[in-house]
Structures are given as structure tokens and as C-alpha cells.
PDB file of N, CA and C in Angstrom:
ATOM      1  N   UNK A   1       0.857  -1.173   0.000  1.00  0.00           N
ATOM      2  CA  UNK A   1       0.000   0.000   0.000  1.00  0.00           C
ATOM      3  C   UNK A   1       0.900   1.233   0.000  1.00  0.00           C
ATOM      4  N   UNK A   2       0.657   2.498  -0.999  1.00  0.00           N
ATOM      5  CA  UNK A   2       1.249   3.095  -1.243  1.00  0.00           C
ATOM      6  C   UNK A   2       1.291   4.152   0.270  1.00  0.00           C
ATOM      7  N   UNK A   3       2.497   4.980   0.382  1.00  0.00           N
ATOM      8  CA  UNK A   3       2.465   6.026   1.723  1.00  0.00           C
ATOM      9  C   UNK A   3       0.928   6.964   1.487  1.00  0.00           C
ATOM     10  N   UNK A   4       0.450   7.008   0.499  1.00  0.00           N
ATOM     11  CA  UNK A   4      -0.887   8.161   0.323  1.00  0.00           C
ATOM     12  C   UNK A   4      -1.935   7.722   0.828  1.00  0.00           C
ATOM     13  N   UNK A   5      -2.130   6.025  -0.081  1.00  0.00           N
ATOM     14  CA  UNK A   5      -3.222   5.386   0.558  1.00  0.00           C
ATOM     15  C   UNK A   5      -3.131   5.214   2.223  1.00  0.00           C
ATOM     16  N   UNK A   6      -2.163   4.774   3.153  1.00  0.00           N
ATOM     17  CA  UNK A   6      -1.766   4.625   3.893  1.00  0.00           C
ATOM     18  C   UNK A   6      -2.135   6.522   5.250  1.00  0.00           C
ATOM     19  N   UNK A   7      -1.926   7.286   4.442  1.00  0.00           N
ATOM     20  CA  UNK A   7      -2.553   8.506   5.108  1.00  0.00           C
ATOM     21  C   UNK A   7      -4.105   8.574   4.857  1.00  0.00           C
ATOM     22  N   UNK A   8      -4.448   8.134   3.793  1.00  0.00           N
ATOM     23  CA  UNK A   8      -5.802   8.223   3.782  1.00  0.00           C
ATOM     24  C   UNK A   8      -6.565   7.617   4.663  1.00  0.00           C
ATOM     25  N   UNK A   9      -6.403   5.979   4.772  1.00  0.00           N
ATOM     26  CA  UNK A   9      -6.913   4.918   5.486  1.00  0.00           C
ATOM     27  C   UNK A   9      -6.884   5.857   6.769  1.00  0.00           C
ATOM     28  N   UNK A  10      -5.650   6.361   7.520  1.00  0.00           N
ATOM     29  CA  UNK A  10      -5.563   6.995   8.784  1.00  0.00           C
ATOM     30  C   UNK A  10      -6.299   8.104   9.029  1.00  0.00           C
ATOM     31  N   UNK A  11      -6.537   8.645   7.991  1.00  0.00           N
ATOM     32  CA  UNK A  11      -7.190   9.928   8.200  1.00  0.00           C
ATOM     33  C   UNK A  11      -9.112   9.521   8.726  1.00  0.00           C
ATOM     34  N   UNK A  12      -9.207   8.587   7.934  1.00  0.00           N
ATOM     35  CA  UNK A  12     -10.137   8.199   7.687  1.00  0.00           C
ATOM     36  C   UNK A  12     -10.637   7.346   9.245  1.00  0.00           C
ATOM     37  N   UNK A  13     -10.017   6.840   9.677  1.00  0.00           N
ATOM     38  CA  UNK A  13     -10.020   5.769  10.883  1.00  0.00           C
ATOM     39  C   UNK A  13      -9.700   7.126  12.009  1.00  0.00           C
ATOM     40  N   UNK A  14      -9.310   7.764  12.080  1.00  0.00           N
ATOM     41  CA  UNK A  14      -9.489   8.966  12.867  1.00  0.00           C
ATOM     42  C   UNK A  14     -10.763   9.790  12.551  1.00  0.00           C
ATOM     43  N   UNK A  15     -11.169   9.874  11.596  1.00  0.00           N
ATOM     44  CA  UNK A  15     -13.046  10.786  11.370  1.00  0.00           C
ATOM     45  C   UNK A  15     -14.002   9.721  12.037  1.00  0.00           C
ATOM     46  N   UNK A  16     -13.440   8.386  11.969  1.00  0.00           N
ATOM     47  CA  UNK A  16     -14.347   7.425  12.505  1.00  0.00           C
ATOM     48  C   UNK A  16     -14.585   7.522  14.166  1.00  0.00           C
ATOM     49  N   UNK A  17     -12.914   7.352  14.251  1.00  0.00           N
ATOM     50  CA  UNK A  17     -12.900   7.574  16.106  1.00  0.00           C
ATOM     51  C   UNK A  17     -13.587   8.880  16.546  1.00  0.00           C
ATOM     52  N   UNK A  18     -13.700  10.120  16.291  1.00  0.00           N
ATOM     53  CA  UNK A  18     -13.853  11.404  16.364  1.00  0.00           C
ATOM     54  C   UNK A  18     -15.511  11.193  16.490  1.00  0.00           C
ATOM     55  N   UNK A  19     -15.679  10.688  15.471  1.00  0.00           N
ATOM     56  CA  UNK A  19     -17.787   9.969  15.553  1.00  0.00           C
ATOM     57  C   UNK A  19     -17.972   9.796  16.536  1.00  0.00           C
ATOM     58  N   UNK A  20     -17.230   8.229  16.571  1.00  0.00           N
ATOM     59  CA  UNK A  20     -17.715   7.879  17.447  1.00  0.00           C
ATOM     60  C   UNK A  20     -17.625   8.068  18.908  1.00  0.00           C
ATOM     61  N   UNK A  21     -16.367   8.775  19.786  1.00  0.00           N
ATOM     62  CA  UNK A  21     -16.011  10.273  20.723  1.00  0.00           C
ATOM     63  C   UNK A  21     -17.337  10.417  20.868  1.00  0.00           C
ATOM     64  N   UNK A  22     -17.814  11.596  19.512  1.00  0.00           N
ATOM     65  CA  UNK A  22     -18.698  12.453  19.856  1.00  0.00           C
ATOM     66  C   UNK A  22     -19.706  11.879  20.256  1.00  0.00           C
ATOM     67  N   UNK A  23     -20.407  10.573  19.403  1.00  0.00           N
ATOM     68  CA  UNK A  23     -21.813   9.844  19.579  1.00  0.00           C
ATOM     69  C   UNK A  23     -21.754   9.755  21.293  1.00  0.00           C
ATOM     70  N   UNK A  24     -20.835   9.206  21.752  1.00  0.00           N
ATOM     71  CA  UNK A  24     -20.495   8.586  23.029  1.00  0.00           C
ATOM     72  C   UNK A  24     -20.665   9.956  23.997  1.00  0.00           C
ATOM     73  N   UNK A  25     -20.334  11.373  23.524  1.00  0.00           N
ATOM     74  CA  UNK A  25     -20.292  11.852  25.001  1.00  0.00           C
ATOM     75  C   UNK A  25     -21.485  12.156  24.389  1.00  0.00           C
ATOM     76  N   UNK A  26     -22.568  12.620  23.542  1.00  0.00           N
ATOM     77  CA  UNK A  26     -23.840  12.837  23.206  1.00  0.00           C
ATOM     78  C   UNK A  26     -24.633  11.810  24.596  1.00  0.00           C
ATOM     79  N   UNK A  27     -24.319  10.767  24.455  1.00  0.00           N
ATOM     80  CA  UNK A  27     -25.102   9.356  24.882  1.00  0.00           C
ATOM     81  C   UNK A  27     -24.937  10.185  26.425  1.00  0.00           C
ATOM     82  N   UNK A  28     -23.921  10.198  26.598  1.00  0.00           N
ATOM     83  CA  UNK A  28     -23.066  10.106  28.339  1.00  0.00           C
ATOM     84  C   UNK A  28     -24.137  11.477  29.043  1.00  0.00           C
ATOM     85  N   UNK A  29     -23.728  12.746  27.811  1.00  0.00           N
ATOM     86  CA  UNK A  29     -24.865  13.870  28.155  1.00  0.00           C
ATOM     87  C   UNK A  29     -26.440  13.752  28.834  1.00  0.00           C
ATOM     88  N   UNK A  30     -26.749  13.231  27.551  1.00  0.00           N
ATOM     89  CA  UNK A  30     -28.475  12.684  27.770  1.00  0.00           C
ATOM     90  C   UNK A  30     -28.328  11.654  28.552  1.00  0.00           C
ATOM     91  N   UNK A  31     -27.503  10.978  29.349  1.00  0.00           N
ATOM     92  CA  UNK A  31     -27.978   9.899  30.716  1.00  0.00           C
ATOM     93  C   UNK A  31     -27.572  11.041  31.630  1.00  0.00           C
ATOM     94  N   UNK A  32     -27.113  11.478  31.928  1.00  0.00           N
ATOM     95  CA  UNK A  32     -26.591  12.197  33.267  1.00  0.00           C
ATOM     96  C   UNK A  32     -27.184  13.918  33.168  1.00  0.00           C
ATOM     97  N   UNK A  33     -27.412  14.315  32.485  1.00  0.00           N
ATOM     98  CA  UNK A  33     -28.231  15.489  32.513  1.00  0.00           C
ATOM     99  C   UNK A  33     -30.053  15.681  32.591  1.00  0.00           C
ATOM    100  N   UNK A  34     -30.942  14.235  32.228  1.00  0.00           N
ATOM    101  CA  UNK A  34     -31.964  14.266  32.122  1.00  0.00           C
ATOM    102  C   UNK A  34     -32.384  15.072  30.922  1.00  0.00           C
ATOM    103  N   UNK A  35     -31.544  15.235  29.851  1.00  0.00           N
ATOM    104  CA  UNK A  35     -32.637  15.911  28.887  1.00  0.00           C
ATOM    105  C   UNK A  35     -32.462  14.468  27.721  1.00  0.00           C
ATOM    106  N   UNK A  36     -33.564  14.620  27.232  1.00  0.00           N
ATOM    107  CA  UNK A  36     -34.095  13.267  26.311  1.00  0.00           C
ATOM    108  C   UNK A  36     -33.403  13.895  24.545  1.00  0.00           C
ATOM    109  N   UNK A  37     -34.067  14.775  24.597  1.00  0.00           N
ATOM    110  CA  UNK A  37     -33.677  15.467  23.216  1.00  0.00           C
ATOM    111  C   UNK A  37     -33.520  16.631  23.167  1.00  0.00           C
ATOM    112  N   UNK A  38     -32.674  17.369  22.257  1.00  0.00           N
ATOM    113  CA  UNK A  38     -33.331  18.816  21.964  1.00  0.00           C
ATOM    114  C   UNK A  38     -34.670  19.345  22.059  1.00  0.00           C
ATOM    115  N   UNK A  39     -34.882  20.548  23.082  1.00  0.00           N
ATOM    116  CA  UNK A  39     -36.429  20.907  22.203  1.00  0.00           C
ATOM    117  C   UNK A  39     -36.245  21.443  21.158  1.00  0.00           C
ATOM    118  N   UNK A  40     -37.453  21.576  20.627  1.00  0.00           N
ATOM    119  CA  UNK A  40     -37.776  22.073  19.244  1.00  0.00           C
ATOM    120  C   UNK A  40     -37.329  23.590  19.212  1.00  0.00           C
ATOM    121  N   UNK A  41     -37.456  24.399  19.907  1.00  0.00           N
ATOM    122  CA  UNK A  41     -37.221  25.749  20.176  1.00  0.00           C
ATOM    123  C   UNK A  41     -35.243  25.645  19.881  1.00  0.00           C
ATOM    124  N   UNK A  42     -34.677  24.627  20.330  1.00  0.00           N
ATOM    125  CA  UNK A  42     -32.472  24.760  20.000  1.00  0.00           C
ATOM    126  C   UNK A  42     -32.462  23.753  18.666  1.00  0.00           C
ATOM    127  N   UNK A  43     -32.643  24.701  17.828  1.00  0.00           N
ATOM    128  CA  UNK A  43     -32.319  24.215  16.268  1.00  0.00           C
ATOM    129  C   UNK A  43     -31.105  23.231  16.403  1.00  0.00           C
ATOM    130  N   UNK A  44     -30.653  22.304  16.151  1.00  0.00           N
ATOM    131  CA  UNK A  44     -29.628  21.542  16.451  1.00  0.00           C
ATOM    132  C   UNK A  44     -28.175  22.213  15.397  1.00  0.00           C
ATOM    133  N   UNK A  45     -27.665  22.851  16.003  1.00  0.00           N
ATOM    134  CA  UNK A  45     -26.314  23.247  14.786  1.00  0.00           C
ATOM    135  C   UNK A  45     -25.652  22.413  14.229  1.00  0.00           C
ATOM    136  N   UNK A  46     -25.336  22.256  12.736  1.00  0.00           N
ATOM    137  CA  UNK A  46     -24.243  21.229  12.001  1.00  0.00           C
ATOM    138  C   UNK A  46     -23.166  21.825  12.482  1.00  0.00           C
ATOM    139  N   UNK A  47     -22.366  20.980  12.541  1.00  0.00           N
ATOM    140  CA  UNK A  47     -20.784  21.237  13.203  1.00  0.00           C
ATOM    141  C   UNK A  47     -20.391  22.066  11.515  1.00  0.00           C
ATOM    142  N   UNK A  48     -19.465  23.230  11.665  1.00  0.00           N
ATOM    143  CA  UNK A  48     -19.067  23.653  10.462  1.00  0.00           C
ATOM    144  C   UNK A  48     -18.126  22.912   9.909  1.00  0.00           C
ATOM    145  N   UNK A  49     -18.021  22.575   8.545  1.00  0.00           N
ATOM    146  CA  UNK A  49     -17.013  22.185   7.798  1.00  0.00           C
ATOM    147  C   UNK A  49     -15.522  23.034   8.049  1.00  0.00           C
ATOM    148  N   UNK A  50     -14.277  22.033   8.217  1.00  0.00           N
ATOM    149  CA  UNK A  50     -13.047  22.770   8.233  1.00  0.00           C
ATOM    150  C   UNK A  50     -12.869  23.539   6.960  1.00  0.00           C
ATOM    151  N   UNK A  51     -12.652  24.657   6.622  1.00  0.00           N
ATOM    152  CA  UNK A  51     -12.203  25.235   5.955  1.00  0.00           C
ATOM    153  C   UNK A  51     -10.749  24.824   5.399  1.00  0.00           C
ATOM    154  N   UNK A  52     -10.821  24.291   4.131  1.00  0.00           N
ATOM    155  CA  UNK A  52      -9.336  23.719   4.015  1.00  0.00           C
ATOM    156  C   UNK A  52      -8.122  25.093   3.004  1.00  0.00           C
ATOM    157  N   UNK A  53      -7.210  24.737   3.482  1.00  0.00           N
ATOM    158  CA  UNK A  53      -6.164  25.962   3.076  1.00  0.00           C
ATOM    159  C   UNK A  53      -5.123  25.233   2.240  1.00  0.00           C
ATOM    160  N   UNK A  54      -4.420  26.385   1.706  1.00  0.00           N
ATOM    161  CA  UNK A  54      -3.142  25.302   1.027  1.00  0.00           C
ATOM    162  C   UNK A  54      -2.664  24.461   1.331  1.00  0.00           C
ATOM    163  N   UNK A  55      -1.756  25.136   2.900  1.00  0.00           N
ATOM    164  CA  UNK A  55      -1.104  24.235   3.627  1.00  0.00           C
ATOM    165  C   UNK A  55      -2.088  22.639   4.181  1.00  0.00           C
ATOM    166  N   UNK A  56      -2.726  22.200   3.775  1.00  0.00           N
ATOM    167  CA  UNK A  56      -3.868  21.457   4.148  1.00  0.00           C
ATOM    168  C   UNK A  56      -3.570  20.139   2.497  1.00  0.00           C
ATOM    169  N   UNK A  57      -3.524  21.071   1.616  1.00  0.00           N
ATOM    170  CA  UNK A  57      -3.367  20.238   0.428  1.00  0.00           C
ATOM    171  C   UNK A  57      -2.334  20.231  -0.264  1.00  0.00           C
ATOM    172  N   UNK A  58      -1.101  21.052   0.228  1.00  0.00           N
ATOM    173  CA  UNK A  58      -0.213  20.807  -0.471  1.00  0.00           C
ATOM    174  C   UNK A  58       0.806  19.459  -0.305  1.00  0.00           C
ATOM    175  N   UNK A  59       0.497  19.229   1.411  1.00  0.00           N
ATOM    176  CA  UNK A  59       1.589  17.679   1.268  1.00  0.00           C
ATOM    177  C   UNK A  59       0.773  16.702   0.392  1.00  0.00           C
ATOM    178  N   UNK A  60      -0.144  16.349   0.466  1.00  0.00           N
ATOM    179  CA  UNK A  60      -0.812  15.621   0.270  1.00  0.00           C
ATOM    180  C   UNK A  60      -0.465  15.517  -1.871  1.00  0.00           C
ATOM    181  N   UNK A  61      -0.638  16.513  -2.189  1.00  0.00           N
ATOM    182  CA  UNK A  61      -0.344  16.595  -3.852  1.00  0.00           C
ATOM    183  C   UNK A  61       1.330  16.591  -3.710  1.00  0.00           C
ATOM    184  N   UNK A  62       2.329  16.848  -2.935  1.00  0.00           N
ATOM    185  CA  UNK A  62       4.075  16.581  -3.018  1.00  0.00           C
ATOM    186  C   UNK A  62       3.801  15.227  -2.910  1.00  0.00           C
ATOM    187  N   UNK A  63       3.174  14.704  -2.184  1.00  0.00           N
ATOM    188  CA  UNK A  63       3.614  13.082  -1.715  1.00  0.00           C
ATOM    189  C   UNK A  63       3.056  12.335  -2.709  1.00  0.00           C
ATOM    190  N   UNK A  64       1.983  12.673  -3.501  1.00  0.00           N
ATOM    191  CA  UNK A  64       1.452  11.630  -4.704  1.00  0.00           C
ATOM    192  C   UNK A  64       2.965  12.117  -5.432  1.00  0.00           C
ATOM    193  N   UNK A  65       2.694  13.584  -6.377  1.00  0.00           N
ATOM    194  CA  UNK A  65       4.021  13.423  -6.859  1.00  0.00           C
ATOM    195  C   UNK A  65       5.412  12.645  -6.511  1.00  0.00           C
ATOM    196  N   UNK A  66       5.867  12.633  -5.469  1.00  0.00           N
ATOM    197  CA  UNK A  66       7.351  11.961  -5.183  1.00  0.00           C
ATOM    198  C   UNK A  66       7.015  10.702  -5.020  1.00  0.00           C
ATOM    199  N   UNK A  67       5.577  10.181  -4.977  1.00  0.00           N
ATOM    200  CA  UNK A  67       5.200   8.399  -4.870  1.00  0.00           C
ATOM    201  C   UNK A  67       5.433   7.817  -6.693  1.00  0.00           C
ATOM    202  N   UNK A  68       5.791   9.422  -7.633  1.00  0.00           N
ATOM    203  CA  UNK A  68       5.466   8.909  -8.999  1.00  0.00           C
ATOM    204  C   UNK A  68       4.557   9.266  -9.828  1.00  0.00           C
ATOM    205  N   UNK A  69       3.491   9.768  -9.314  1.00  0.00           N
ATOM    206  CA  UNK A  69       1.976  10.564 -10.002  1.00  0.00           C
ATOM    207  C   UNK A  69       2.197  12.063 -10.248  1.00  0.00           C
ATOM    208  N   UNK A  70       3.704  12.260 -10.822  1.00  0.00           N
ATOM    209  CA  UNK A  70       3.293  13.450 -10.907  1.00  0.00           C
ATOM    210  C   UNK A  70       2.516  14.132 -12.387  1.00  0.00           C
ATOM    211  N   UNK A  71       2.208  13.657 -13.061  1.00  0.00           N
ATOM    212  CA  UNK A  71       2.007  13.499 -14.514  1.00  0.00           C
ATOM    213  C   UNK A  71      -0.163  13.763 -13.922  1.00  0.00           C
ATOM    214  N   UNK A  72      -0.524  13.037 -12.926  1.00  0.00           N
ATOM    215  CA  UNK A  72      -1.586  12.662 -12.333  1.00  0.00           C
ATOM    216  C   UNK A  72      -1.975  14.084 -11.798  1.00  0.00           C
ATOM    217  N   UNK A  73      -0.995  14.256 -11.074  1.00  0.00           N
ATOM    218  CA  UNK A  73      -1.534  15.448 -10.158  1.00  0.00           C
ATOM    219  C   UNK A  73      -1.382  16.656 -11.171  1.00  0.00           C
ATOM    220  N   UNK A  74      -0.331  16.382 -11.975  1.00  0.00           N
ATOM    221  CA  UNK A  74      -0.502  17.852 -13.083  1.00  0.00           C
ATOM    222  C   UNK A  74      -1.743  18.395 -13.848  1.00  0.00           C
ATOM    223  N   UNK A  75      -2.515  16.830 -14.135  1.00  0.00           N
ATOM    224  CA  UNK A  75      -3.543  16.738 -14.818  1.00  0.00           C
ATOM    225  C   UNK A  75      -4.926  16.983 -14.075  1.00  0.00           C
ATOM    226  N   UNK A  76      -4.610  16.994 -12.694  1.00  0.00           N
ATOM    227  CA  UNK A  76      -5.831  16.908 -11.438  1.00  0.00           C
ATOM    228  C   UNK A  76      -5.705  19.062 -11.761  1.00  0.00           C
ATOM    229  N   UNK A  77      -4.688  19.451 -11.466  1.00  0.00           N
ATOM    230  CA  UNK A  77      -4.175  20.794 -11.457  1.00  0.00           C
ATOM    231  C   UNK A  77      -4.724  21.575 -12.593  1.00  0.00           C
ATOM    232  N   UNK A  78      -4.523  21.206 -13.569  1.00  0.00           N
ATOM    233  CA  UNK A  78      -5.423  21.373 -14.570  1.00  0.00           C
ATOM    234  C   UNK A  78      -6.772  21.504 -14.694  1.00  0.00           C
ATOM    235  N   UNK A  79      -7.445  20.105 -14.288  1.00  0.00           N
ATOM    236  CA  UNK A  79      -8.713  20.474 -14.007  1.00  0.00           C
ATOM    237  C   UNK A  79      -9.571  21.329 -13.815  1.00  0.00           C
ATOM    238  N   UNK A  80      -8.448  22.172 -12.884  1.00  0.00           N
ATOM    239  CA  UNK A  80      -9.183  23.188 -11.869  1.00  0.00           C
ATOM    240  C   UNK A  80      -8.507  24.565 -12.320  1.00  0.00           C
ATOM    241  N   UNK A  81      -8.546  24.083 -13.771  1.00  0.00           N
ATOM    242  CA  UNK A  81      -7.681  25.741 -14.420  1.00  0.00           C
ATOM    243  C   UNK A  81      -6.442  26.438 -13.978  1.00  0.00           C
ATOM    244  N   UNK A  82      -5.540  25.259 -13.357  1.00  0.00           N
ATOM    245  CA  UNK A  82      -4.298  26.218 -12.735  1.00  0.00           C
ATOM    246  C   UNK A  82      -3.246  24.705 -13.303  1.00  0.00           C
ATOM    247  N   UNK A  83      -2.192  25.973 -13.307  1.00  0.00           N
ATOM    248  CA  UNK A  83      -1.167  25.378 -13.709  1.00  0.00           C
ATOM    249  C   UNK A  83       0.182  24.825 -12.682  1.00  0.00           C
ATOM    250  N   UNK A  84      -0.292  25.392 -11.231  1.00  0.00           N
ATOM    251  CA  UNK A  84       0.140  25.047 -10.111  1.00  0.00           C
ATOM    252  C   UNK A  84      -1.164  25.505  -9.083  1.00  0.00           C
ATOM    253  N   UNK A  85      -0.649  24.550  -7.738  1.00  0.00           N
ATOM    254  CA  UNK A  85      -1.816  24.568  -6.461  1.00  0.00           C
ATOM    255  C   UNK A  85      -1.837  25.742  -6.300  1.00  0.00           C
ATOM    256  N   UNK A  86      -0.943  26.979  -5.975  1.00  0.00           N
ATOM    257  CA  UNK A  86      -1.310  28.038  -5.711  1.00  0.00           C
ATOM    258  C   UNK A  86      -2.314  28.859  -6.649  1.00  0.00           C
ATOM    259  N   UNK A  87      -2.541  28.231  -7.601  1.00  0.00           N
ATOM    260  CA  UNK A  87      -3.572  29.620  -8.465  1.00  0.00           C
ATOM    261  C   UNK A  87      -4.971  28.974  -8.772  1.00  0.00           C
ATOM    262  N   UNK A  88      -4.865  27.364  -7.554  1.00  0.00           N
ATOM    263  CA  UNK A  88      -6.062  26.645  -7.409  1.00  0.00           C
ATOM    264  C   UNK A  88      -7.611  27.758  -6.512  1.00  0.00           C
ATOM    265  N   UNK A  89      -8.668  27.764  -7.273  1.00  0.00           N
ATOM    266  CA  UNK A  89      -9.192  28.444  -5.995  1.00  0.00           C
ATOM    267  C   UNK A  89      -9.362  27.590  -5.120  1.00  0.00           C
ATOM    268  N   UNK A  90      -9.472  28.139  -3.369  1.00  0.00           N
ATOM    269  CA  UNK A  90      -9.269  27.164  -2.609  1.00  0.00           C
ATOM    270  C   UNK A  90     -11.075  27.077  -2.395  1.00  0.00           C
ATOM    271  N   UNK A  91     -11.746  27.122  -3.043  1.00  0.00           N
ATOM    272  CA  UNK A  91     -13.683  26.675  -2.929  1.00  0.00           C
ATOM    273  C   UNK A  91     -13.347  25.146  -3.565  1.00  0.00           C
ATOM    274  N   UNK A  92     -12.419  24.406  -4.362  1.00  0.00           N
ATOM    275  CA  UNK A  92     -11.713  23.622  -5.086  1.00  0.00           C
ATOM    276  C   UNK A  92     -11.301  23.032  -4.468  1.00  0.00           C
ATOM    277  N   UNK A  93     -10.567  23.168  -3.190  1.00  0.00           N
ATOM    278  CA  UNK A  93      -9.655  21.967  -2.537  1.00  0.00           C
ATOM    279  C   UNK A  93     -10.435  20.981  -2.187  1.00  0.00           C
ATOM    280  N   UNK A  94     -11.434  20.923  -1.594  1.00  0.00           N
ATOM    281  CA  UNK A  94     -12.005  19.574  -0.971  1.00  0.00           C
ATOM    282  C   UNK A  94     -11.943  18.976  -2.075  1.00  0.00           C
ATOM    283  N   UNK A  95     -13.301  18.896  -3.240  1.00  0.00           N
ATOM    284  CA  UNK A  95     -12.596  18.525  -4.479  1.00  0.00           C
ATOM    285  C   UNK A  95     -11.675  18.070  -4.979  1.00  0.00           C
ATOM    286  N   UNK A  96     -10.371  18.517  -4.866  1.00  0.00           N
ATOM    287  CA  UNK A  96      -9.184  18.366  -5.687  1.00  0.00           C
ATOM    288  C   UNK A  96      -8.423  17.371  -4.407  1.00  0.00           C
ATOM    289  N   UNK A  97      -8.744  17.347  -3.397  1.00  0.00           N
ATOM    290  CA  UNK A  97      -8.361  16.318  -2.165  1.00  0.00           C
ATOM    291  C   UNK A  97      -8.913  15.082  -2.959  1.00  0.00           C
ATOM    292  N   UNK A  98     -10.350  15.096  -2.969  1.00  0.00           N
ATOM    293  CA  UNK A  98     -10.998  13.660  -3.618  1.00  0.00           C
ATOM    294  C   UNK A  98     -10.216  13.010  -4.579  1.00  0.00           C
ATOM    295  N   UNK A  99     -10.078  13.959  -5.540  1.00  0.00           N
ATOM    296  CA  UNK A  99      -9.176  13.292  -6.981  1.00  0.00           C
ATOM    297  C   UNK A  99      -7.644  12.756  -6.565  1.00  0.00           C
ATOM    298  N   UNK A 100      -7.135  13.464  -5.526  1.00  0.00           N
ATOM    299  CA  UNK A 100      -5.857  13.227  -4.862  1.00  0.00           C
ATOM    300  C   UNK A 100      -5.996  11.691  -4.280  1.00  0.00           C
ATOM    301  N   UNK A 101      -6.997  11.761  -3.623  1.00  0.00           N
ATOM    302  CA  UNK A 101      -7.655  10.358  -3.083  1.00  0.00           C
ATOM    303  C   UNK A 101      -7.506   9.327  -4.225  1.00  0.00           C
ATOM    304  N   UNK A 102      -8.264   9.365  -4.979  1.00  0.00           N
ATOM    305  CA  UNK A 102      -8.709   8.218  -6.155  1.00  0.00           C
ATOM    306  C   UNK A 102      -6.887   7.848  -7.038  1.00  0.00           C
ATOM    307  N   UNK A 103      -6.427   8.572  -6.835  1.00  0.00           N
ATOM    308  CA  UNK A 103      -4.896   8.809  -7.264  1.00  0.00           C
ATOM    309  C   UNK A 103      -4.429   8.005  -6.774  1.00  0.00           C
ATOM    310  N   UNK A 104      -4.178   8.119  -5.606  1.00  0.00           N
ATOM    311  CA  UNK A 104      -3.374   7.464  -4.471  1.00  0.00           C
ATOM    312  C   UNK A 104      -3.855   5.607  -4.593  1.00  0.00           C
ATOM    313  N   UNK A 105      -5.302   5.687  -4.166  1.00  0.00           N
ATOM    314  CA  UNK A 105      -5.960   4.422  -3.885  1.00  0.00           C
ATOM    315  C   UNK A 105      -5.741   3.977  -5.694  1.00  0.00           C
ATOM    316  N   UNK A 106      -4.733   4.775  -6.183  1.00  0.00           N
ATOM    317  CA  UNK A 106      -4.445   3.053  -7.796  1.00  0.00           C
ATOM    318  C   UNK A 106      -6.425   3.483  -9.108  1.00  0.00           C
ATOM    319  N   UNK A 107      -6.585   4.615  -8.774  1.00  0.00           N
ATOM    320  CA  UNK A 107      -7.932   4.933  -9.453  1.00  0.00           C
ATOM    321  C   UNK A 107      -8.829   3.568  -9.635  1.00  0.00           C
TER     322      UNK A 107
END
């Protein structure tokens, strides 16, 4: 398994643990506080999405390149109308993470 796939799997098995964390102190809350549910009146907030930044996607596109994909990632770069990550817009990165993904995991 390549070092990319190998960060992915981890990344991934950490969003899992982080779930399941949260599910667990949710549970722990509602036994020891007595409230059953939200009322209807506390809109339940979505946790916000991380805002991802360069520094966020740039190892991730060096390390496919130096695994050998760099021909891959030039063409992912492209995609997104830039001829390097910096002139990527970053509304694009999550996105351009995915394709980084499918790269890595052998498409």
C-alpha cells in the first residue's frame, strides 16, 4: 500500500474515532443530565465544515508526486484551471483532495 493510501486509510479511521467520541459523550450527556432530546425551540447546529487551506493540500499533492503521479496530479491541477496549487481556488480543494484520493488508492 502506497504512503498516500496509507494517510488516507488513517485519516479516515481517525473521522471514525472522532464519531464515534462524539456519539459517546452525546449518549453520556443525555444519561446524566436528564434531557431526552433537543427541544424544538435549539435548532440543532451542524458542526461547520473545516475550511481547508493550502497548507492542508499541499503535502498531500508533493507526496502523490514523489510516490510517482506526478504526470496525475498535473492533470488533477489542470482540471481546476491552474497550472500550479497556488492559483487553485481554494472553494476547489475539498474537491481536488478527492481526486488526490482516487490517485493514491491506484484509481
Amino acid at each position: 500500500m502506497s504512503k498516500m493510501a496509507d494517510m488516507a486509510q488513517t485519516i479516515e479511521n481517525l473521522r471514525n474515532a472522532a464519531a464515534a467520541i462524539n456519539d459517546t459523550a452525546n449518549w453520556l450527556y443525555k444519561q446524566f443530565s436528564g434531557a431526552d432530546e433537543p427541544e424544538a425551540s435549539e435548532p440543532v447546529k451542524p458542526e461547520p465544515k473545516k475550511e481547508l487551506k493550502l497548507e492542508d493540500v499541499r503535502p498531500v499533492l508533493a507526496n502523490l508526486s514523489r510516490s510517482g503521479h506526478t504526470a496525475e496530479v498535473r492533470a488533477v491541477l489542470q482540471k481546476y484551471g491552474a497550472a500550479k496549487l497556488s492559483a487553485v481556488d481554494p472553494a476547489n480543494y475539498e474537491a481536488l483532495l478527492k481526486d488526490a484520493e482516487v490517485i493514491a488508492n491506484g484509481k
